[in-house]
N, C-alpha and C. Protein backbone atom coordinates (compact mmCIF):
# COMPACT_ATOMS: atom_id res chain seq x y z
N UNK A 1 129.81 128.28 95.27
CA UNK A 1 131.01 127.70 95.82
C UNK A 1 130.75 126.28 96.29
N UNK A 2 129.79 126.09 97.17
CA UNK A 2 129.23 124.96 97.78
C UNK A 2 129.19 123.73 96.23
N UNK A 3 128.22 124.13 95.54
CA UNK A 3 128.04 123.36 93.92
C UNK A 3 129.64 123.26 93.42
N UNK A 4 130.44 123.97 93.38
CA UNK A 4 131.88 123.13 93.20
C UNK A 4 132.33 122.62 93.99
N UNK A 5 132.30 122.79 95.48
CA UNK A 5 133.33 121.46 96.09
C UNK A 5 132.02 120.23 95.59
N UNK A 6 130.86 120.50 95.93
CA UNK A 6 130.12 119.33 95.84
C UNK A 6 130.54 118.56 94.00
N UNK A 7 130.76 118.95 93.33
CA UNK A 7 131.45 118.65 91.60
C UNK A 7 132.78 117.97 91.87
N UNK A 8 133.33 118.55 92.93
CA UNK A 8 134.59 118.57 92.74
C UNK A 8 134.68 116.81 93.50
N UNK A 9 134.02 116.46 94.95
CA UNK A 9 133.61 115.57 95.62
C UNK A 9 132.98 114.40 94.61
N UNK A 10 131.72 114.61 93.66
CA UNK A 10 131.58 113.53 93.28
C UNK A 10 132.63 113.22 91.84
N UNK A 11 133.20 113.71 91.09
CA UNK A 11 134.47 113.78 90.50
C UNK A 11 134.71 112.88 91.26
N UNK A 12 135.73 113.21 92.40
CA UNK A 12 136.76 112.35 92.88
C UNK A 12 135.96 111.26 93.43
N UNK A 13 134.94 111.14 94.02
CA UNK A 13 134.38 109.60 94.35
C UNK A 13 134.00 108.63 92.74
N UNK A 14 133.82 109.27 91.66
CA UNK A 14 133.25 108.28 90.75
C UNK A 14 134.86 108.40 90.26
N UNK A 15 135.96 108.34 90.66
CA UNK A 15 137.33 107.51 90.53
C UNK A 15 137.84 106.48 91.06
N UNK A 16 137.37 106.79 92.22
CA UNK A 16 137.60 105.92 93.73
C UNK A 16 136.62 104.27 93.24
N UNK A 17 137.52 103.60 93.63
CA UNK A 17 137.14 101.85 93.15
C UNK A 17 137.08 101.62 94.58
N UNK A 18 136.22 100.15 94.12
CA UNK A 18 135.63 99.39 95.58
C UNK A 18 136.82 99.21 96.42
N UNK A 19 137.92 98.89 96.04
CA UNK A 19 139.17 98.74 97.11
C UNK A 19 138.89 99.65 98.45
N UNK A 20 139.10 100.86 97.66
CA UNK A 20 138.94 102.39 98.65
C UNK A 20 137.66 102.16 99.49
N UNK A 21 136.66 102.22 99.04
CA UNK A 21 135.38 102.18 99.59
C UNK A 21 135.27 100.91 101.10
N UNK A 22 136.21 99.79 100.90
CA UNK A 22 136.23 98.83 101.58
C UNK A 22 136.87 98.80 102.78
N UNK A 23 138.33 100.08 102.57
CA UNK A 23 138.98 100.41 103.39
C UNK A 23 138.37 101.62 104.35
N UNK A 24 137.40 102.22 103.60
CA UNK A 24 136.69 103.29 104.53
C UNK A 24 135.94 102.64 105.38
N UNK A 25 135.19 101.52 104.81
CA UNK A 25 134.18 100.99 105.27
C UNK A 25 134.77 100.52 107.06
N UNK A 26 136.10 99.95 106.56
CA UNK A 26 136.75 99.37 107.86
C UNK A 26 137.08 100.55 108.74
N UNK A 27 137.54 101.55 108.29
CA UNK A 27 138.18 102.77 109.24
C UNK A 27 137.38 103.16 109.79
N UNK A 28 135.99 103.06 109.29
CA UNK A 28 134.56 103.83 109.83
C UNK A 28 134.28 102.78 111.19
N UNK A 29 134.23 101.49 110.75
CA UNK A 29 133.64 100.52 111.41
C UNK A 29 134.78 100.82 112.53
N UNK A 30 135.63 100.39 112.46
CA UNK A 30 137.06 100.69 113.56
C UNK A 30 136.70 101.72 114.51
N UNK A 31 136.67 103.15 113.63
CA UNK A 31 136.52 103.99 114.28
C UNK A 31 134.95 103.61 115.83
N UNK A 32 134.12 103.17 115.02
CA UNK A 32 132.85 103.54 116.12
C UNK A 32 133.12 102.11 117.32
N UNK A 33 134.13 101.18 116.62
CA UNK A 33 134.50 99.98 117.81
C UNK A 33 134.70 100.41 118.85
N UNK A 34 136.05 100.81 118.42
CA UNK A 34 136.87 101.97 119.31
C UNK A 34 136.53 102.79 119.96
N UNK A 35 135.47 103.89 119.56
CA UNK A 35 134.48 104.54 120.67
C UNK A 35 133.95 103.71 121.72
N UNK A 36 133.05 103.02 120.91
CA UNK A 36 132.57 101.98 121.94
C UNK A 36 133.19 101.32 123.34
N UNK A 37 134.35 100.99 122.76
CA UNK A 37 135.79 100.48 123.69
C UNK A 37 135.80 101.46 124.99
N UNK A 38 136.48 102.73 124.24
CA UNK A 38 136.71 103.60 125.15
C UNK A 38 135.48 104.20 126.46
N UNK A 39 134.11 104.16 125.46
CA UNK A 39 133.01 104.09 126.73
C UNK A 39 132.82 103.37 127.35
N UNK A 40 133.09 101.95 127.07
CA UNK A 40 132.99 100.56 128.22
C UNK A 40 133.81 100.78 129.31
N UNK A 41 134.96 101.24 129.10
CA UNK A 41 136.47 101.35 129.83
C UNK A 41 136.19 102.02 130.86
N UNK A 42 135.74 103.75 130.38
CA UNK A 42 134.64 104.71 131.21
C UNK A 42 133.90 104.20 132.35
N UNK A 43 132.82 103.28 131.40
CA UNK A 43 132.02 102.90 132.66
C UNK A 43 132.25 101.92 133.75
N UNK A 44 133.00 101.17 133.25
CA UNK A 44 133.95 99.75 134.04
C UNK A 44 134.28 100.78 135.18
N UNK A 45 135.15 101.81 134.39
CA UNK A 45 136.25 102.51 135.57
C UNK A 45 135.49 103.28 136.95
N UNK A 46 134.18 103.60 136.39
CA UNK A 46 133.51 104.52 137.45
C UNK A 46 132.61 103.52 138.56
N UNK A 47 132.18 102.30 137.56
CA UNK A 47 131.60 100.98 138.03
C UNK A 47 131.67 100.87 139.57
N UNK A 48 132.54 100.94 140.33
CA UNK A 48 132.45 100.82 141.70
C UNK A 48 133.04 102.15 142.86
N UNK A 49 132.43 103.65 142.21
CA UNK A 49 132.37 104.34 142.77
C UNK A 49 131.87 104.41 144.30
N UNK A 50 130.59 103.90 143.94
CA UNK A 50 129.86 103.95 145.40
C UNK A 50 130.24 102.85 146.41
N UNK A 51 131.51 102.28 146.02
CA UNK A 51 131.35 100.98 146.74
C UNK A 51 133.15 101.01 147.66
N UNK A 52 133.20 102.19 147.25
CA UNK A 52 134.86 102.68 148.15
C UNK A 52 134.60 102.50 149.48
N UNK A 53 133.73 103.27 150.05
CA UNK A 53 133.93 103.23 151.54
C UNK A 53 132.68 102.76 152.22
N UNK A 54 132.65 102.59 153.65
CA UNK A 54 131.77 101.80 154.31
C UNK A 54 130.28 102.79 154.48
N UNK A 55 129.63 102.22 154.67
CA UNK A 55 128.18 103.14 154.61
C UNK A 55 127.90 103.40 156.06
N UNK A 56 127.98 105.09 156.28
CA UNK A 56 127.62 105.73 157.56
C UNK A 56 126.02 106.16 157.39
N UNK A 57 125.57 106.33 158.53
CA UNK A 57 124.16 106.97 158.84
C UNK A 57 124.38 108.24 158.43
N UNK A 58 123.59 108.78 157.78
CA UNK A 58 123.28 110.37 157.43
C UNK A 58 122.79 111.46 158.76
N UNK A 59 123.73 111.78 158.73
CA UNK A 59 123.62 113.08 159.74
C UNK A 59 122.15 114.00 159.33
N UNK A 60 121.32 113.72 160.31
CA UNK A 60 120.19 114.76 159.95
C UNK A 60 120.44 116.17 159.91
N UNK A 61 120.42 117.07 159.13
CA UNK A 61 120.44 118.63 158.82
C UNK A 61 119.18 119.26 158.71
N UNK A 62 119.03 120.25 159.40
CA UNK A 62 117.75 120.53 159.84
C UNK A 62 117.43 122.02 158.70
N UNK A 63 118.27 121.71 158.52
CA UNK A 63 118.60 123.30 156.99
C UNK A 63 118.90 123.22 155.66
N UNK A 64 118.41 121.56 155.78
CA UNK A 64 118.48 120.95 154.14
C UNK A 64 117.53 121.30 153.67
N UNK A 65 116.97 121.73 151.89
CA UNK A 65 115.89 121.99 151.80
C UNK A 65 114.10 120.79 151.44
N UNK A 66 115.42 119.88 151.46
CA UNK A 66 114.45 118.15 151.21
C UNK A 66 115.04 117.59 151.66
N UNK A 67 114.67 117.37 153.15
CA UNK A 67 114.98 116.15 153.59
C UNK A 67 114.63 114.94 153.12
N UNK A 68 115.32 113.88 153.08
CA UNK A 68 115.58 112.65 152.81
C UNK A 68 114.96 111.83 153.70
N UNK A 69 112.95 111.92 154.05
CA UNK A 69 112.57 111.04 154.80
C UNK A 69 111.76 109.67 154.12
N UNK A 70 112.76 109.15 152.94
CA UNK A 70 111.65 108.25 152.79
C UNK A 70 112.10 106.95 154.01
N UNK A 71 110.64 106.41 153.99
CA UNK A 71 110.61 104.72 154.53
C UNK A 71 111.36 105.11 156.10
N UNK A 72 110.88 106.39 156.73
CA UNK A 72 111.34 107.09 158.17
C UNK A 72 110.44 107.74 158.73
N UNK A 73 109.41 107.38 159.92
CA UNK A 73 108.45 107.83 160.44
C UNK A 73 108.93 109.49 160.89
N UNK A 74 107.66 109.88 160.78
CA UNK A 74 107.48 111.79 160.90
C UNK A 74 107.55 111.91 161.96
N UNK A 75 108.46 112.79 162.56
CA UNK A 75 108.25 113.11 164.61
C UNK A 75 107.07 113.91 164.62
């Protein structure tokens, strides 16, 4: 089954002229722009997450399982 669509596929590509091939070439290229686009947009958009609100001191929790002592002397 596989060996006929694959017959059937190069058939129809050795019809297909450079025109076609030129226009894929662009839809392909388009297509991965466009991805691209849409991940920049993504990251732009998340870009200043951390930068919403004002920076408080961390409440020490004594029931965390890693505390967060770097560059903070040991009692």
């Amino acid at each position: 089954m596989l060996t006929q669509q694959f017959a059937a596929v190069l058939a129809s590509a050795a019809e297909v002229e450079a025109e076609s091939a030129t226009g894929t070439a662009l839809l392909v290229g388009g297509s991965i722009m466009a991805l691209f686009l849409l991940m920049l947009l993504v990251t732009v958009s998340f870009s200043n997450v951390g930068r919403r609100h004002e920076i408080h001191a961390e409440i020490p929790d004594a029931h965390r399982q890693h505390a967060n002592k770097h560059g903070v002397e040991h009692h």
